[in-house]
C-alpha atoms as a PDB file:
ATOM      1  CA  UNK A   1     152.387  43.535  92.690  1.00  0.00           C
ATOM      2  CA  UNK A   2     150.270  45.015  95.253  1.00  0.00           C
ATOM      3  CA  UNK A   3     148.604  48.240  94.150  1.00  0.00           C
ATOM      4  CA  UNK A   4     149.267  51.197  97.037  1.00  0.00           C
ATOM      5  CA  UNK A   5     146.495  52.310  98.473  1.00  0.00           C
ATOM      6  CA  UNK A   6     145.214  55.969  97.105  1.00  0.00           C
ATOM      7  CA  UNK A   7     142.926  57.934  99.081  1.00  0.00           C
ATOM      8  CA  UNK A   8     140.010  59.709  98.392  1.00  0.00           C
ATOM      9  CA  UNK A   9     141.465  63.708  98.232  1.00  0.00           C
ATOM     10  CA  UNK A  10     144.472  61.249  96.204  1.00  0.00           C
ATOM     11  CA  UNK A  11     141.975  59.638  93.774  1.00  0.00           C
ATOM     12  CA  UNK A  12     140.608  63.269  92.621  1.00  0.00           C
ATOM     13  CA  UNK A  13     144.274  64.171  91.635  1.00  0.00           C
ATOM     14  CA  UNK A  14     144.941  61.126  90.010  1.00  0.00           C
ATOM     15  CA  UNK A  15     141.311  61.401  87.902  1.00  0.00           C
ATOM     16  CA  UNK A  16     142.913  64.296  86.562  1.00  0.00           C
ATOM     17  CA  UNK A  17     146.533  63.055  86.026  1.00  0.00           C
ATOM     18  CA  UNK A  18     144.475  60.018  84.177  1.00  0.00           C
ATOM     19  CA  UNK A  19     142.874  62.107  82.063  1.00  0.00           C
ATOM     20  CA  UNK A  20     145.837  64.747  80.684  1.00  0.00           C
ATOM     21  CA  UNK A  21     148.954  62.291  81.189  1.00  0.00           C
ATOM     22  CA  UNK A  22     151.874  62.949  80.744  1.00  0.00           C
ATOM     23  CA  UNK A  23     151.430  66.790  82.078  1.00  0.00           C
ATOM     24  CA  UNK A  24     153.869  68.634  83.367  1.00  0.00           C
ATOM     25  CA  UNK A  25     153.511  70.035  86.647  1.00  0.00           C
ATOM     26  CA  UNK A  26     152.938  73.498  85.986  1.00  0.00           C
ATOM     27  CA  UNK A  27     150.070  72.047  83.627  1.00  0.00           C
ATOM     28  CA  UNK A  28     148.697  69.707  86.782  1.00  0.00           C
ATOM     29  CA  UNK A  29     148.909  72.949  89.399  1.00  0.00           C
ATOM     30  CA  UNK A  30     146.587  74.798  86.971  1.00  0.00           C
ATOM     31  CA  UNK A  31     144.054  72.007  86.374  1.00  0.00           C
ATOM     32  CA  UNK A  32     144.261  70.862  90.386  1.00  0.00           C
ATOM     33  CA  UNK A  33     143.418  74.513  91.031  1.00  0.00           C
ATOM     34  CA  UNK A  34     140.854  74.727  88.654  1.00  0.00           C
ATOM     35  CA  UNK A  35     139.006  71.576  89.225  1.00  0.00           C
ATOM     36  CA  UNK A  36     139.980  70.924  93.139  1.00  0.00           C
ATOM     37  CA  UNK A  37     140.743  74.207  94.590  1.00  0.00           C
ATOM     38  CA  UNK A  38     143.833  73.311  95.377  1.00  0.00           C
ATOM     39  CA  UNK A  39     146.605  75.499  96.651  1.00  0.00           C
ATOM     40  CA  UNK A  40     150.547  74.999  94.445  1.00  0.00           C
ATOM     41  CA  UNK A  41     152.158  73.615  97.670  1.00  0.00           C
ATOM     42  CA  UNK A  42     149.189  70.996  98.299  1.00  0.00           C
ATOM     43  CA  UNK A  43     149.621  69.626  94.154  1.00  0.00           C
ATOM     44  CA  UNK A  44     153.312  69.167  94.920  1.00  0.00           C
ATOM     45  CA  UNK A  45     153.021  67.670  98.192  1.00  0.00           C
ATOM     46  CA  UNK A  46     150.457  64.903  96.761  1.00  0.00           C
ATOM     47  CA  UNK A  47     152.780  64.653  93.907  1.00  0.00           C
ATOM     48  CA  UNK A  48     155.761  63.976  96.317  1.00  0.00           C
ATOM     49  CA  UNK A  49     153.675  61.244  98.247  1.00  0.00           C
ATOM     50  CA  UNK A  50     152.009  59.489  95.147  1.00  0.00           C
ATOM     51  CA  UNK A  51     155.910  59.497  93.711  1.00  0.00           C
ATOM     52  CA  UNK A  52     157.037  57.908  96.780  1.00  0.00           C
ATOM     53  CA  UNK A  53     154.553  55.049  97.207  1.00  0.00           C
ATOM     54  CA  UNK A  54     155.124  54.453  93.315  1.00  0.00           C
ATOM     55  CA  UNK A  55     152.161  55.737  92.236  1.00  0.00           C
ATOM     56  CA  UNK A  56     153.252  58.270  89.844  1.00  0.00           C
ATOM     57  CA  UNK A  57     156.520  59.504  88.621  1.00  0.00           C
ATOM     58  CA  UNK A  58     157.905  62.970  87.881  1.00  0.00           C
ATOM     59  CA  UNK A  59     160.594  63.011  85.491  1.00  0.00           C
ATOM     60  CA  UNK A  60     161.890  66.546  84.800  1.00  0.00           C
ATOM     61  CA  UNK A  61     158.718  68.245  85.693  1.00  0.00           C
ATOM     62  CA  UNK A  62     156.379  65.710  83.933  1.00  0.00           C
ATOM     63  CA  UNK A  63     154.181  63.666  85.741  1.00  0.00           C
ATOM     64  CA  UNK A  64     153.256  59.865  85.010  1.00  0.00           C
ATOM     65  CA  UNK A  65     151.192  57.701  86.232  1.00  0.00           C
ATOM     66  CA  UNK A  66     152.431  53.932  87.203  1.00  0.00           C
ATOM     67  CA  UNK A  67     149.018  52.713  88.360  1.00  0.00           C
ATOM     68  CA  UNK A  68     145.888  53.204  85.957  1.00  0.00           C
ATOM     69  CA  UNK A  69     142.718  53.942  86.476  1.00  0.00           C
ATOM     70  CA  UNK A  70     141.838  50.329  86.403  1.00  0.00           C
ATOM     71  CA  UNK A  71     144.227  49.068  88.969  1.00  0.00           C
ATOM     72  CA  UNK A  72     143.341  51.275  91.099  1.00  0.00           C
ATOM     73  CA  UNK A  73     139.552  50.966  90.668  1.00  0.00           C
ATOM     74  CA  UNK A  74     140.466  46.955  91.076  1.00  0.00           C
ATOM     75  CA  UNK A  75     142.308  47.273  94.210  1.00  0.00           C
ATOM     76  CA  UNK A  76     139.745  49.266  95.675  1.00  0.00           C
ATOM     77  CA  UNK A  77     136.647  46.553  94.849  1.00  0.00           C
ATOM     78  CA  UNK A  78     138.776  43.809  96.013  1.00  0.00           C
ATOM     79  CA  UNK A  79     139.820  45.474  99.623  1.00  0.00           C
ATOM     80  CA  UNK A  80     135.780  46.449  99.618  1.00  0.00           C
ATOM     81  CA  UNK A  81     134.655  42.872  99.134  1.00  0.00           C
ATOM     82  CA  UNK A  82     137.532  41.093 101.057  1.00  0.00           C
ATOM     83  CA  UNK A  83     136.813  43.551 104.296  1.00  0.00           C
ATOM     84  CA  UNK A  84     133.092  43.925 103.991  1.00  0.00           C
ATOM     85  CA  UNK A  85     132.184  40.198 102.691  1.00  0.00           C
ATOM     86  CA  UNK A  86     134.254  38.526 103.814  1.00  0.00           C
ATOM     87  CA  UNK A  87     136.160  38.190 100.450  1.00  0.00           C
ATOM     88  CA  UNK A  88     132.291  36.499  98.808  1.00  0.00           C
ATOM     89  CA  UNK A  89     131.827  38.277  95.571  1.00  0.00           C
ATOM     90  CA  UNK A  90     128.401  36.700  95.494  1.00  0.00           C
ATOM     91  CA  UNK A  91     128.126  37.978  98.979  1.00  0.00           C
ATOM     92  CA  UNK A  92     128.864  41.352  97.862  1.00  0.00           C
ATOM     93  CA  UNK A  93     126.696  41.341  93.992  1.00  0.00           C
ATOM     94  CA  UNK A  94     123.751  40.448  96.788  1.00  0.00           C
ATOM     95  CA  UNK A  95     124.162  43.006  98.336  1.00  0.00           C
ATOM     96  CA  UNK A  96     124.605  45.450  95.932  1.00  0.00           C
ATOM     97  CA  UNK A  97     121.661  44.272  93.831  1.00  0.00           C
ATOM     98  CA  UNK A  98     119.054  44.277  96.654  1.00  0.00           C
ATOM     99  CA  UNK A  99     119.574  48.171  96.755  1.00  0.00           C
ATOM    100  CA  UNK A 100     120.147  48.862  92.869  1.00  0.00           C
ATOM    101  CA  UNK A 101     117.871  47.976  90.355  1.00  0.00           C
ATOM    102  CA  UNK A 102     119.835  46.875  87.048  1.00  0.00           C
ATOM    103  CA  UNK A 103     118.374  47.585  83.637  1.00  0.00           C
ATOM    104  CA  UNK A 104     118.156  45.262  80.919  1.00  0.00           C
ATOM    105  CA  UNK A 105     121.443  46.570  79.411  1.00  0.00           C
ATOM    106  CA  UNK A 106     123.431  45.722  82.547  1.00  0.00           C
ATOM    107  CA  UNK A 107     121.784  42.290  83.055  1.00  0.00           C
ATOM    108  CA  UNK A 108     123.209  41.740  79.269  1.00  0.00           C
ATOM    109  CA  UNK A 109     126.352  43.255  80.326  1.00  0.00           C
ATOM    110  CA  UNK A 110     127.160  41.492  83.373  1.00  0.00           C
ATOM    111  CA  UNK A 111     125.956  38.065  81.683  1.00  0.00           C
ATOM    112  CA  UNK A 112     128.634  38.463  79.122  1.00  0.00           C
ATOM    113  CA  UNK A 113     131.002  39.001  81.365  1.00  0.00           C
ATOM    114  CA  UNK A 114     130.113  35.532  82.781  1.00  0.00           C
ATOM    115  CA  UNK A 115     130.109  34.419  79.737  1.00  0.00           C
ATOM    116  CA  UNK A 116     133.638  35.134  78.827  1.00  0.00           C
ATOM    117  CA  UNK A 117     135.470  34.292  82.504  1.00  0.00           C
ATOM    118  CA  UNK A 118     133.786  30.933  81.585  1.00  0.00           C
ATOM    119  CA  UNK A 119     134.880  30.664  77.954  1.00  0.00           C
ATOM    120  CA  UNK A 120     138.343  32.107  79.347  1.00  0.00           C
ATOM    121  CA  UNK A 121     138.099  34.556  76.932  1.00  0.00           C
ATOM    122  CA  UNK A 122     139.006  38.492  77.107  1.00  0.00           C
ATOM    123  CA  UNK A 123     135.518  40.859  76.678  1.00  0.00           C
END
């Protein structure tokens, strides 16, 4: 399954849903004015939308989510890499590491990582 596509104003909301799910929408209002200055109408409209591309569901006034955190983070790495190098994850680490220095402890971290994708193993 392809993961929709959530936006940037989307991803805010949904870093909130993550975090206090299952909420009900009066709860999610509160906490979307709170933390994004959001107006009611604007909290149900994005909840309408995320519903509708299967994002999130609202059962009975309590919201869900149906992507996590880590999907979505995924989806958004692998449309960055496919559209900006050319789908080279090399291509892209390159990049990235020629403008961030990585300490010790993420040198260690990424290694295991390695380590396990060639073990076929789980972290």
């Amino acid at each position: 399954m392809n993961t929709p596509k959530i936006h940037e104003s989307e991803y805010r909301f949904c870093l909130i849903l993550w975090e206090h799910e299952p909420v009900t929408t009066v709860e999610l209002v509160k906490l979307c004015q709170q933390q994004l200055e959001w107006k009611r109408t604007t909290t149900y409209t994005v909840i309408k939308r995320l519903s509708e591309r299967g994002i999130l569901q609202n059962e009975n006034g309590v919201i869900t989510s149906l992507v996590s955190k880590e999907e979505a983070q995924a989806s958004e790495i692998d449309e960055l890499v496919e559209k900006r190098f050319g789908g080279s994850l090399p291509s892209f680490l390159a990049a990235f590491t020629r403008h961030q220095k990585l300490s010790e402890k993420e040198l260690d971290e990424v290694q295991q990582m390695i380590d396990h994708i060639r073990k076929g193993t789980t972290p």
